[in-house]
Protein backbone atom coordinates (compact mmCIF):
# COMPACT_ATOMS: atom_id res chain seq x y z
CA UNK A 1 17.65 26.82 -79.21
CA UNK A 2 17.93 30.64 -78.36
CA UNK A 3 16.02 32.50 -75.58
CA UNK A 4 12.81 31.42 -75.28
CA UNK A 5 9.42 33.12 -73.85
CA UNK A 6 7.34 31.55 -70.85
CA UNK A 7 4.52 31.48 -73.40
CA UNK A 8 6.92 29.97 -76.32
CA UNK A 9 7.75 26.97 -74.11
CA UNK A 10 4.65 26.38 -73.29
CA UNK A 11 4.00 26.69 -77.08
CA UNK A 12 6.93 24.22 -77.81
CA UNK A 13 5.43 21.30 -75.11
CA UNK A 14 2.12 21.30 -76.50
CA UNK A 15 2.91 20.64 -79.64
CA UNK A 16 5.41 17.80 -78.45
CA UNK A 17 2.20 16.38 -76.41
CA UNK A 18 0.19 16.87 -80.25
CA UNK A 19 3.16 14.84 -81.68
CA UNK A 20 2.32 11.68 -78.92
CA UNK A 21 -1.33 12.55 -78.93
CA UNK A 22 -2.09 11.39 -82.91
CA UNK A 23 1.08 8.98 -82.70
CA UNK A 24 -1.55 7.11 -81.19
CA UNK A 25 -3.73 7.61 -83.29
CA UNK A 26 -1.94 7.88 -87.09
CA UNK A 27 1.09 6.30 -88.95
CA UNK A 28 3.86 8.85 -89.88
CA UNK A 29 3.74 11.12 -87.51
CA UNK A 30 6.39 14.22 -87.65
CA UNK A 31 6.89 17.63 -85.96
CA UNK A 32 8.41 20.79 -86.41
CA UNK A 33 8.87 20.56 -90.83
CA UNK A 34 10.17 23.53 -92.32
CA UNK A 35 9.10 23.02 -96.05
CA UNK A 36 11.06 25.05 -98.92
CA UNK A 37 10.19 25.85 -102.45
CA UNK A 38 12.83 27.93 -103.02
CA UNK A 39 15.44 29.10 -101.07
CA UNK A 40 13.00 32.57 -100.17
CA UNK A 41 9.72 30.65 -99.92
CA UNK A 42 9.01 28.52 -96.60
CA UNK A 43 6.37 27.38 -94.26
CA UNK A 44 6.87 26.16 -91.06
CA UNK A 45 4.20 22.50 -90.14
CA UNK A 46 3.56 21.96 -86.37
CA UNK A 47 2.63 18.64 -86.43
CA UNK A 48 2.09 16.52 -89.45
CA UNK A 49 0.83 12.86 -90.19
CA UNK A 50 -0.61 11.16 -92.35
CA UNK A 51 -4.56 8.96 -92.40
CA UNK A 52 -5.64 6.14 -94.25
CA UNK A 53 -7.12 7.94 -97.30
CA UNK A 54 -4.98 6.76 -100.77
CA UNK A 55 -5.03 9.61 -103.07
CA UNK A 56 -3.34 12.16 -100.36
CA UNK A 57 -3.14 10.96 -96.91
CA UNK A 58 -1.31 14.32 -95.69
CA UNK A 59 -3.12 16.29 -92.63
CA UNK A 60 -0.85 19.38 -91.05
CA UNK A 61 -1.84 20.77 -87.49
CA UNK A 62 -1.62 24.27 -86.42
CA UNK A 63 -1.12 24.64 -82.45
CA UNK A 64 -2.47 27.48 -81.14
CA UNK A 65 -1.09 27.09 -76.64
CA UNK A 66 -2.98 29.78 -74.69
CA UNK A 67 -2.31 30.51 -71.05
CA UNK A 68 -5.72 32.89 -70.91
CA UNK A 69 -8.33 33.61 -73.37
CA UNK A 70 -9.75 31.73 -76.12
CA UNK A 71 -8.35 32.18 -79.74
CA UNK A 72 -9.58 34.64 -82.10
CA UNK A 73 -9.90 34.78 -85.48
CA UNK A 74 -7.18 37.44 -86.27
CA UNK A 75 -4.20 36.68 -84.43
CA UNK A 76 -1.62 39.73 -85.41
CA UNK A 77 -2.46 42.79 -87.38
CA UNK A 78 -2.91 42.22 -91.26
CA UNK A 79 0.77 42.44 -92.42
CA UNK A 80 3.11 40.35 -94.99
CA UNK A 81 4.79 37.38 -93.10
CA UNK A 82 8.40 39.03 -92.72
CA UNK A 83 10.58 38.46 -96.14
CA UNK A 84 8.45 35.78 -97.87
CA UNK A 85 6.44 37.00 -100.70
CA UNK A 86 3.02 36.13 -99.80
CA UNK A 87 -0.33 37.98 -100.22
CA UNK A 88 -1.59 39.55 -96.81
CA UNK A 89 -2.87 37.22 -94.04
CA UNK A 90 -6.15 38.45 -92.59
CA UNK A 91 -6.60 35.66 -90.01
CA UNK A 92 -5.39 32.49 -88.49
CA UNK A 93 -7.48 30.64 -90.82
CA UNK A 94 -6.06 32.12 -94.33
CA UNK A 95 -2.77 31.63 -92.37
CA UNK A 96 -3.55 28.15 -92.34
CA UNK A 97 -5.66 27.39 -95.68
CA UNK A 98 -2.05 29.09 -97.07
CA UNK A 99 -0.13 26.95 -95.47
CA UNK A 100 -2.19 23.62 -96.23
CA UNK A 101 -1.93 24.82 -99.99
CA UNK A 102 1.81 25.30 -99.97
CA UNK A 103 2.89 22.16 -98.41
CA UNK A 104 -0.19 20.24 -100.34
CA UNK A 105 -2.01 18.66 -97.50
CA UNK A 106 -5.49 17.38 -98.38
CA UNK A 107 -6.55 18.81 -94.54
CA UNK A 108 -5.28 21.33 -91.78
CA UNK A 109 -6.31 20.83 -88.50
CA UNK A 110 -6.34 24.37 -86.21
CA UNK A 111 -6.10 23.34 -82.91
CA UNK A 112 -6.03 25.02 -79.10
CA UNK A 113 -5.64 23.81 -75.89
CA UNK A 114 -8.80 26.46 -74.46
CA UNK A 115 -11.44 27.11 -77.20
CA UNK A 116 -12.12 29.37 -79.81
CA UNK A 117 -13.80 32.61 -80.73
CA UNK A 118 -17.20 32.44 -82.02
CA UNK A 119 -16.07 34.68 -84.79
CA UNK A 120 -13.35 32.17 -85.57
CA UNK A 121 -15.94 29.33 -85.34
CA UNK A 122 -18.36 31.01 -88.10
CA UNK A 123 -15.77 31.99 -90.33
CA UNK A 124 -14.26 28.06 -90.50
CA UNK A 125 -17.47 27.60 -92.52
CA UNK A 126 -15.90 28.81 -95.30
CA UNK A 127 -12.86 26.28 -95.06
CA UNK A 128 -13.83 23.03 -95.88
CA UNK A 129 -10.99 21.45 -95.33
CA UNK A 130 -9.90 22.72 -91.87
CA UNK A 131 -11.20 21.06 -88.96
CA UNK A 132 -11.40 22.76 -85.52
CA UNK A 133 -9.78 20.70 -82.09
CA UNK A 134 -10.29 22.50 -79.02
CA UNK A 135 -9.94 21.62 -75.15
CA UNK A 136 -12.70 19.03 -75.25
CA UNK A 137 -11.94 17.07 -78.80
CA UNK A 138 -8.56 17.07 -77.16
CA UNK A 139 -9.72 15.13 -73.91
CA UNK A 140 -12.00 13.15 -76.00
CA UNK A 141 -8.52 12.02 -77.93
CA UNK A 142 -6.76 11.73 -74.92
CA UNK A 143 -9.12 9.43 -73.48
CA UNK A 144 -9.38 7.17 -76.45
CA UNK A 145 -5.72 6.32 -76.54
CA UNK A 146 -5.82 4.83 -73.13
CA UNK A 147 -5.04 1.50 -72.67
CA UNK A 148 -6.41 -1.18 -71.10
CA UNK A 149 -3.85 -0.77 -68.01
CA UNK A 150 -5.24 2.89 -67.80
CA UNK A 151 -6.95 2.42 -64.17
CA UNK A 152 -3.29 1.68 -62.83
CA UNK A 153 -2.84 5.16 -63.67
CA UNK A 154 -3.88 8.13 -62.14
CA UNK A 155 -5.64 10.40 -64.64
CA UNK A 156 -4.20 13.92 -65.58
CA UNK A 157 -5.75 16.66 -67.47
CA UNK A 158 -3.94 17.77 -70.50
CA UNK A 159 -2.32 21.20 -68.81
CA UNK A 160 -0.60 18.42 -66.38
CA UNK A 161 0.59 16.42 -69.11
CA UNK A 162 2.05 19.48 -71.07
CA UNK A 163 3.65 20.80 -67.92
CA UNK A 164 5.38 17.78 -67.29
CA UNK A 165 7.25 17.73 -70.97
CA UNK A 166 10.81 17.82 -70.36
CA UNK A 167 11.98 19.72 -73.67
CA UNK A 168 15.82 18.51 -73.36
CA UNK A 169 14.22 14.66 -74.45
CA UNK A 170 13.28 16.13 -77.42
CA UNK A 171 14.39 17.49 -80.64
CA UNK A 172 13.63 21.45 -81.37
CA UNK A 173 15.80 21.67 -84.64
CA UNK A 174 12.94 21.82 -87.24
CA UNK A 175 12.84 18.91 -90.18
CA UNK A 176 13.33 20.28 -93.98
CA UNK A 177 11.25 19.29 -96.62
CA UNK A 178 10.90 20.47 -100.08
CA UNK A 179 7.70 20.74 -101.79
């Protein structure tokens, strides 16, 4: 692992705490998959697993970690990811729908650990198959996967939780798949 950012390692923990969250909650549950087509063509997965439906059980899961504000609908200027030969990305949600297309999920899930934009909230219209998880659906998940010894336990919001991932316990080299 090279040199990483404050903000990338907080980046990195969340979506280790997304990998435990729905490990709880799904079967084959993976994170970090770098999928290939080709040896120019790739898309990185956050978190993957898969549900209970038959014909394509595959759901990927974008993790958005922000320290401050919410998350907005266009997350870099509208420019070319760098060396793949995609169309233009206008926003964290054709980012996605791209990406769920590519690695032929049936659903994306965008998720954040604060909530979103309104303007990213009316434009998800459009995408039927990405769901939005922010702060709250995350507590609500949180809270469900409590057992029954939970009240031995002394409850901790999801920031403590995060903050307490120990990355050296856990793999950073990214899975490959090829689609």
């Amino acid at each position: 692992m090279g040199r990483k950012t404050p903000e990338q390692i907080k980046g990195l923990r969340f979506e280790i705490w997304l990998e435990k969250l729905f490990k709880d909650h799904y079967r084959s549950v993976r994170r970090n998959i770098m999928y290939y087509h080709d040896q120019y063509l790739r898309r990185q997965v956050d978190v993957e697993f898969k549900d209970y439906f038959l014909l394509n059980p595959l759901i990927i899961v974008e993790a958005k970690y922000r320290s401050s504000r919410n998350l907005s609908l266009n997350l870099r200027k509208s420019t070319k990811k760098s060396g793949q030969r995609i169309k233009r990305i206008e926003s964290v949600l054709d980012e996605l729908e791209e990406r769920r297309l590519f690695v032929k999920a049936r659903k994306a899930i965008l998720v954040t650990n604060r909530d979103f934009e309104k303007r990213l909230y009316d434009s998800s219209e459009k995408y039927s198959r990405i769901i939005l998880y922010n702060h709250d659906d995350l507590e609500r998940l949180d809270k469900d996967r409590a057992s029954l010894f939970s009240f031995l336990r002394q409850p901790q919001g999801i920031e403590d939780q995060i903050k307490k991932i120990n990355l050296r316990h856990h793999s950073l080299k990214p899975l490959i798949d090829y689609v």
